[in-house]
PDB file of N, CA and C in Angstrom:
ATOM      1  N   UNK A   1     -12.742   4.366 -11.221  1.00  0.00           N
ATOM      2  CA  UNK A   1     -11.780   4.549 -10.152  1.00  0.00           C
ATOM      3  C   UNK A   1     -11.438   3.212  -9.495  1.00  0.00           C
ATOM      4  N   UNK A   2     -12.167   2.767  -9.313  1.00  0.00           N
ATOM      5  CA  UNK A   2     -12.104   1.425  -8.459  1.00  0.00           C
ATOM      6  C   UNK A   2     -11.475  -0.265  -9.241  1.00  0.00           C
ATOM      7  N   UNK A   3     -11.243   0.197 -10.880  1.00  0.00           N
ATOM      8  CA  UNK A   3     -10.642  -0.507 -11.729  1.00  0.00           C
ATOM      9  C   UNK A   3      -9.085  -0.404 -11.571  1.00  0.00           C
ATOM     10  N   UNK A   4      -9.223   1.095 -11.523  1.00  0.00           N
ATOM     11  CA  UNK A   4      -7.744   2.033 -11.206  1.00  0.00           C
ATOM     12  C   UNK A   4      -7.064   1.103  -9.745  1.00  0.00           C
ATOM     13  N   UNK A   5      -7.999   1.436  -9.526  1.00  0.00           N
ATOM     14  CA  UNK A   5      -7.091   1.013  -7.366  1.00  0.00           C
ATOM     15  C   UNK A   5      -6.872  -0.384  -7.361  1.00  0.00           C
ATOM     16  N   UNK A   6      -7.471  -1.409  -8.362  1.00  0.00           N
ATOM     17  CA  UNK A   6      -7.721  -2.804  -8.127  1.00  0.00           C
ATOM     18  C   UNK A   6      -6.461  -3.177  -8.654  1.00  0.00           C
ATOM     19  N   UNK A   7      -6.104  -2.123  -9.971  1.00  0.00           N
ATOM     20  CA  UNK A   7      -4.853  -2.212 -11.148  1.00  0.00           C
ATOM     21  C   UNK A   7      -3.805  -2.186 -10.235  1.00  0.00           C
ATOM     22  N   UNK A   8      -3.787  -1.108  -9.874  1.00  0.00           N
ATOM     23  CA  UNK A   8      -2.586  -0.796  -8.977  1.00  0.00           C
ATOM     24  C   UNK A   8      -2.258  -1.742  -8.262  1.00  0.00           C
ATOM     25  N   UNK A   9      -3.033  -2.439  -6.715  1.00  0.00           N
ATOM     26  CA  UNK A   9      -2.859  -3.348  -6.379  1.00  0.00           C
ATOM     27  C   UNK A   9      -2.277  -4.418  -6.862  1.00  0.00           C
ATOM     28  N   UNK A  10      -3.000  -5.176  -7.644  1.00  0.00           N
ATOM     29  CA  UNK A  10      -2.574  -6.471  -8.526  1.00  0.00           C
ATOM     30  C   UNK A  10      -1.188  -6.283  -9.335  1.00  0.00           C
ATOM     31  N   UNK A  11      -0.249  -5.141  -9.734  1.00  0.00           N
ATOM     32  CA  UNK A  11       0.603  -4.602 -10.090  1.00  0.00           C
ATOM     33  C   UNK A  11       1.285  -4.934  -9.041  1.00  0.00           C
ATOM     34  N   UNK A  12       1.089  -4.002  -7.837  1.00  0.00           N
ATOM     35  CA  UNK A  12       1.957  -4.485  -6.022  1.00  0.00           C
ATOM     36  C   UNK A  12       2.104  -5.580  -5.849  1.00  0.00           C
ATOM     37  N   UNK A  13       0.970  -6.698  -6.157  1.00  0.00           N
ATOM     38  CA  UNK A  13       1.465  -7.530  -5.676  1.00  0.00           C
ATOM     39  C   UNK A  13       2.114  -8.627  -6.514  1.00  0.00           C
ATOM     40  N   UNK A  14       1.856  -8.554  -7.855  1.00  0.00           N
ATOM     41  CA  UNK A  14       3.197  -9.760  -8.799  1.00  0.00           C
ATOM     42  C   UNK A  14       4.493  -8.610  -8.281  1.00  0.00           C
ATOM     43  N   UNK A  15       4.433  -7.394  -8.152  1.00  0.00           N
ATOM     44  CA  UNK A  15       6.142  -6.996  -7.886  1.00  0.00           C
ATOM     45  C   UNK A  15       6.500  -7.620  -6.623  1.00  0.00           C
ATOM     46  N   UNK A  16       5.434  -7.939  -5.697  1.00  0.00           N
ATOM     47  CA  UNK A  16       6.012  -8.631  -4.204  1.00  0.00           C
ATOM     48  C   UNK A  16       6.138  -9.692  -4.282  1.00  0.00           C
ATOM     49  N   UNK A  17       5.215 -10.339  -5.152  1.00  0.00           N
ATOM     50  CA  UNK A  17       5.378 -12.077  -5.088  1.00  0.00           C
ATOM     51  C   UNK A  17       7.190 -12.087  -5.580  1.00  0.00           C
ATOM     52  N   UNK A  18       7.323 -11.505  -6.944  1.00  0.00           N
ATOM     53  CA  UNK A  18       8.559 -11.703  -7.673  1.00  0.00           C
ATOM     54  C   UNK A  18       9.695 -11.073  -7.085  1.00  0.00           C
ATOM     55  N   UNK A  19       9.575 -10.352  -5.530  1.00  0.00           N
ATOM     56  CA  UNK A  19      10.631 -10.470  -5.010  1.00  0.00           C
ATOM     57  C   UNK A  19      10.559 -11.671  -3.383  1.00  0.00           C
ATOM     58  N   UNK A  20       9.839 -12.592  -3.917  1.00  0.00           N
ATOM     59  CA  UNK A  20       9.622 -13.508  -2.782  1.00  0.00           C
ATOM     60  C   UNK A  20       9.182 -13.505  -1.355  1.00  0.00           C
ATOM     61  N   UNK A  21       8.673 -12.168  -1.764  1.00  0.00           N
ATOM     62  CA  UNK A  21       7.728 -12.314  -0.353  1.00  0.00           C
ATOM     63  C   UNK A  21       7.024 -13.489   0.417  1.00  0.00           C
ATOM     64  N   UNK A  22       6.474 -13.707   1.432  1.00  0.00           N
ATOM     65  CA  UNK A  22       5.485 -14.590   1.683  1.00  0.00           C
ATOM     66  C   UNK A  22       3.918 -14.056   1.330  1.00  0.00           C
ATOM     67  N   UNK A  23       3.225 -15.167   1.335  1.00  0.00           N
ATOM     68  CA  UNK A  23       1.590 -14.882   1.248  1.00  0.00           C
ATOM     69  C   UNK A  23       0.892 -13.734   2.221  1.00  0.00           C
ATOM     70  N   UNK A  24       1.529 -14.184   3.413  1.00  0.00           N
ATOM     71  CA  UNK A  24       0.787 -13.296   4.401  1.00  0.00           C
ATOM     72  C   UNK A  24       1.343 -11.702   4.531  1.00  0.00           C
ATOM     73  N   UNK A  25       2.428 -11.768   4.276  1.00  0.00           N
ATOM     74  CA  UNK A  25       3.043 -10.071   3.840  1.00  0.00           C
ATOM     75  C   UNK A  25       2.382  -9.907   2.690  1.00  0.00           C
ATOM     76  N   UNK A  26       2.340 -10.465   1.704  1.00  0.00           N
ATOM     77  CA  UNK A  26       1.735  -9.923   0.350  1.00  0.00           C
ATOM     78  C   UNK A  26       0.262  -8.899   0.874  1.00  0.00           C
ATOM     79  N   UNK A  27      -0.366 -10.220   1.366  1.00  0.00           N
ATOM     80  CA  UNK A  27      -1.896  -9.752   1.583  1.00  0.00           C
ATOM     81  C   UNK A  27      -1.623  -8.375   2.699  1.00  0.00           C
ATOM     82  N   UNK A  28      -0.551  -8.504   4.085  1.00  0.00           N
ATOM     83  CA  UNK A  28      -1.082  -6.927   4.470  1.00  0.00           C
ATOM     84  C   UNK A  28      -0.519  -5.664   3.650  1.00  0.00           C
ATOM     85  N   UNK A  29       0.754  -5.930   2.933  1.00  0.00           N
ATOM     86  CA  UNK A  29       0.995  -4.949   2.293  1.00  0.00           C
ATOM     87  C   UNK A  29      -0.252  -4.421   1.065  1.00  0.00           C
ATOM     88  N   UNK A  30      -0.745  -5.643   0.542  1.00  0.00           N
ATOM     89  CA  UNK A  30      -1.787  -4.722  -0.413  1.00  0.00           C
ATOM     90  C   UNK A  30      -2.863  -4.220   0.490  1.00  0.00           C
ATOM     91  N   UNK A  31      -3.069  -5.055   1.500  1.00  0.00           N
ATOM     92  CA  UNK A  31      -4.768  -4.656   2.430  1.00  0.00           C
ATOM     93  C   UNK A  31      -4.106  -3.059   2.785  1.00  0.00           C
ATOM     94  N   UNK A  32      -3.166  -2.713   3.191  1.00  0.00           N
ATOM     95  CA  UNK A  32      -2.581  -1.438   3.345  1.00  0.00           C
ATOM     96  C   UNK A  32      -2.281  -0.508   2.139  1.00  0.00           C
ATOM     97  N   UNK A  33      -2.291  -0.643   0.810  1.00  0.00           N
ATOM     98  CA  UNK A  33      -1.901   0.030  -0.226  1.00  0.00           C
ATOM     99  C   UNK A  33      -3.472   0.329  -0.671  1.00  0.00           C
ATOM    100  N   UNK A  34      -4.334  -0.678  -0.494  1.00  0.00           N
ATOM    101  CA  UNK A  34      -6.130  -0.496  -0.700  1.00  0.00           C
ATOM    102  C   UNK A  34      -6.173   0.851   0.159  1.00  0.00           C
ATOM    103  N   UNK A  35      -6.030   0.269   1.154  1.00  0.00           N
ATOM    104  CA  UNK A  35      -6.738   1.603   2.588  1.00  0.00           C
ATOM    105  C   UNK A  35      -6.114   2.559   1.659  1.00  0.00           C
ATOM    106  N   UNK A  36      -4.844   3.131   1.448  1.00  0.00           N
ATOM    107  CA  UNK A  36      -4.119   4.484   0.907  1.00  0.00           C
ATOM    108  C   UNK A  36      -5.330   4.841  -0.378  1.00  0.00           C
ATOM    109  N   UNK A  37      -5.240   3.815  -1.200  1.00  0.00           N
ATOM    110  CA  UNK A  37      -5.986   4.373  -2.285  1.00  0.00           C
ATOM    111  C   UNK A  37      -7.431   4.700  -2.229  1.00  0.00           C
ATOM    112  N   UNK A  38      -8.062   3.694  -1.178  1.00  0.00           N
ATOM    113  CA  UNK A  38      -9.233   4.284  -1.102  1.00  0.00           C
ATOM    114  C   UNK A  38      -9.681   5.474  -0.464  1.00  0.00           C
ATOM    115  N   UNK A  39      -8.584   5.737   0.601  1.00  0.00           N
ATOM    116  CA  UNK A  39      -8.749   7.004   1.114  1.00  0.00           C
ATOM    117  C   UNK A  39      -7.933   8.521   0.490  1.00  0.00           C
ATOM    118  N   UNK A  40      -7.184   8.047  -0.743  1.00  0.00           N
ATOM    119  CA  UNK A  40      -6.714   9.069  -1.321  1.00  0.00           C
ATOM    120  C   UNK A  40      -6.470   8.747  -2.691  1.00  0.00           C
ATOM    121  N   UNK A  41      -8.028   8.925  -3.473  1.00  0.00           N
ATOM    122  CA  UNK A  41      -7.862   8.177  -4.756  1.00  0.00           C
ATOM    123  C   UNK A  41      -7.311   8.587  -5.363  1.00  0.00           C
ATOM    124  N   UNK A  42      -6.935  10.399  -5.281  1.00  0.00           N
ATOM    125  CA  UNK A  42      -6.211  11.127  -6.413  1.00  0.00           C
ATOM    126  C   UNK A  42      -4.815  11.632  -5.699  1.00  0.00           C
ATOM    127  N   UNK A  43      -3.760  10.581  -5.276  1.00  0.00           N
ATOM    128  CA  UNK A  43      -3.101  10.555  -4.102  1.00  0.00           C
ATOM    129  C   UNK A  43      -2.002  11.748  -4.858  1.00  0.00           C
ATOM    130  N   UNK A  44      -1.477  12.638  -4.284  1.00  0.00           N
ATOM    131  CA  UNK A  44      -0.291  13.438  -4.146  1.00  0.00           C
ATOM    132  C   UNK A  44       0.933  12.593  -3.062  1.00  0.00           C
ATOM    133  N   UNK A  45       2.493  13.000  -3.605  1.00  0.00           N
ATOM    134  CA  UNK A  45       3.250  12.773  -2.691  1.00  0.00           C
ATOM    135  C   UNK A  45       2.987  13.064  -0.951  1.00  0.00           C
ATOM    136  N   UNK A  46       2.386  14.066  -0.267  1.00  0.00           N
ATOM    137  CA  UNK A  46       2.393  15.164   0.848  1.00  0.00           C
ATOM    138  C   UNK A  46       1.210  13.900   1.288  1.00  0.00           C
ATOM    139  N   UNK A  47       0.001  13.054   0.071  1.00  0.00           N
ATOM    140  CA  UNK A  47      -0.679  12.225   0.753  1.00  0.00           C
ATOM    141  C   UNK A  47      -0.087  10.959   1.548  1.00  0.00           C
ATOM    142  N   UNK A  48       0.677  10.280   0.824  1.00  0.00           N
ATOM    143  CA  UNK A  48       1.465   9.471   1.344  1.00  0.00           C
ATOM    144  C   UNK A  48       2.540  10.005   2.109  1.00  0.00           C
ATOM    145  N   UNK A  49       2.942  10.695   3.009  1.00  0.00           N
ATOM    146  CA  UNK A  49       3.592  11.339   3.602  1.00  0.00           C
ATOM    147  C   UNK A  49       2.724  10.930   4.822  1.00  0.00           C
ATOM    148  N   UNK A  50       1.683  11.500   4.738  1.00  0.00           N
ATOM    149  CA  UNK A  50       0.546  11.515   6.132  1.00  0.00           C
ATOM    150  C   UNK A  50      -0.262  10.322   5.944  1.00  0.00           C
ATOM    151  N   UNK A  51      -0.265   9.487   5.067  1.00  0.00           N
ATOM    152  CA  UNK A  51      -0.661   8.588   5.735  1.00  0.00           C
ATOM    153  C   UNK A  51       0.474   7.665   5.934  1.00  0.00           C
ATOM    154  N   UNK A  52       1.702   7.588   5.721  1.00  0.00           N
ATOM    155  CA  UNK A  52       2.706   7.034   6.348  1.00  0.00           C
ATOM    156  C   UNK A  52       2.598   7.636   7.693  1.00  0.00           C
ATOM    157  N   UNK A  53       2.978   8.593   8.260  1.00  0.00           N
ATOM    158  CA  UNK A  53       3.162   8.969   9.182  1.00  0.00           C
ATOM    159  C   UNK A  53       1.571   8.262  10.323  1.00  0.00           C
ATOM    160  N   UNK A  54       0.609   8.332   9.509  1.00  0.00           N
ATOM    161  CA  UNK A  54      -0.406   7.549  10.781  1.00  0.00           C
ATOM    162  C   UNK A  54      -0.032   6.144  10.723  1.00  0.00           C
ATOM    163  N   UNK A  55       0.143   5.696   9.712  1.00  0.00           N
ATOM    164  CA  UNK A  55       0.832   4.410  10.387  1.00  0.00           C
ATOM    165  C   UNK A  55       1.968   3.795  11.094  1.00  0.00           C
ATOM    166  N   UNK A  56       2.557   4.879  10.870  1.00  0.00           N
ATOM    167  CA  UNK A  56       3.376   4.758  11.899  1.00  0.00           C
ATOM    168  C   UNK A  56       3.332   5.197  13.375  1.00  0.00           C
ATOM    169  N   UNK A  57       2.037   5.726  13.709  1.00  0.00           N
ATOM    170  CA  UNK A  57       1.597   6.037  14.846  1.00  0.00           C
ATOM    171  C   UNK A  57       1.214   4.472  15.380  1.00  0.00           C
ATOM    172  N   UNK A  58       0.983   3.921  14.388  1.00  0.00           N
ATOM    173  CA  UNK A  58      -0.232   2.740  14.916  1.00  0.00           C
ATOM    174  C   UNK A  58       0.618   1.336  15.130  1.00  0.00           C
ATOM    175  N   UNK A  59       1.893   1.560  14.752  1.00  0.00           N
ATOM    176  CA  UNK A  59       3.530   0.839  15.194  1.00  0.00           C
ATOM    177  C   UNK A  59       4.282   0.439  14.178  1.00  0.00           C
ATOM    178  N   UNK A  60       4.060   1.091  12.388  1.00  0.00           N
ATOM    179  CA  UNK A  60       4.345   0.625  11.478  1.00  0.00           C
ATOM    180  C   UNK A  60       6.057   1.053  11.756  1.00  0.00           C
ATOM    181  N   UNK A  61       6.814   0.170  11.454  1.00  0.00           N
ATOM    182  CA  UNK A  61       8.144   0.274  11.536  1.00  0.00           C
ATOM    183  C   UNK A  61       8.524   0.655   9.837  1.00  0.00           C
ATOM    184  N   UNK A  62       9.298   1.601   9.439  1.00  0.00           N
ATOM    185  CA  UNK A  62       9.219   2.195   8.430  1.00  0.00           C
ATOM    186  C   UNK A  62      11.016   2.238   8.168  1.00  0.00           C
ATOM    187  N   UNK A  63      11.618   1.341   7.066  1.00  0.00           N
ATOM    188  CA  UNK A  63      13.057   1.444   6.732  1.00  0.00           C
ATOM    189  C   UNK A  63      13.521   1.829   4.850  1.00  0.00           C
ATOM    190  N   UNK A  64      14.516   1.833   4.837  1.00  0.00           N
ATOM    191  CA  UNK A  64      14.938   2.800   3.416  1.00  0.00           C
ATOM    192  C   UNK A  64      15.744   0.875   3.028  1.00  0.00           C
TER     193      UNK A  64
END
């Protein structure tokens, strides 16, 4: 599992580097995609739903 979540990550983040992100967005967007996976390893859509929604309690500004 934890090969799985590491994959994923490292996947997130060459797609962020290669749309030019900076370093320090890179790192909270994955430190935030970790938390999701570790707390919902076998994640469903309805999971990411709610845990979007707590972060956005916590002041995550959320756009399309």
């Amino acid at each position: 599992m934890l090969d799985d979540i590491n994959g994923e990550i490292q996947a997130f983040r060459e797609y962020l580097q290669s749309r030019g992100l900076s370093p320090r967005t890179i790192y909270e967007y994955t430190h935030d995609l970790h938390g999701f996976l570790s707390e919902y390893p076998e994640a469903k859509p309805e999971d990411l739903e709610k845990w979007l929604q707590t972060l956005s309690k916590s002041g995550l500004k959320l756009s399309s």
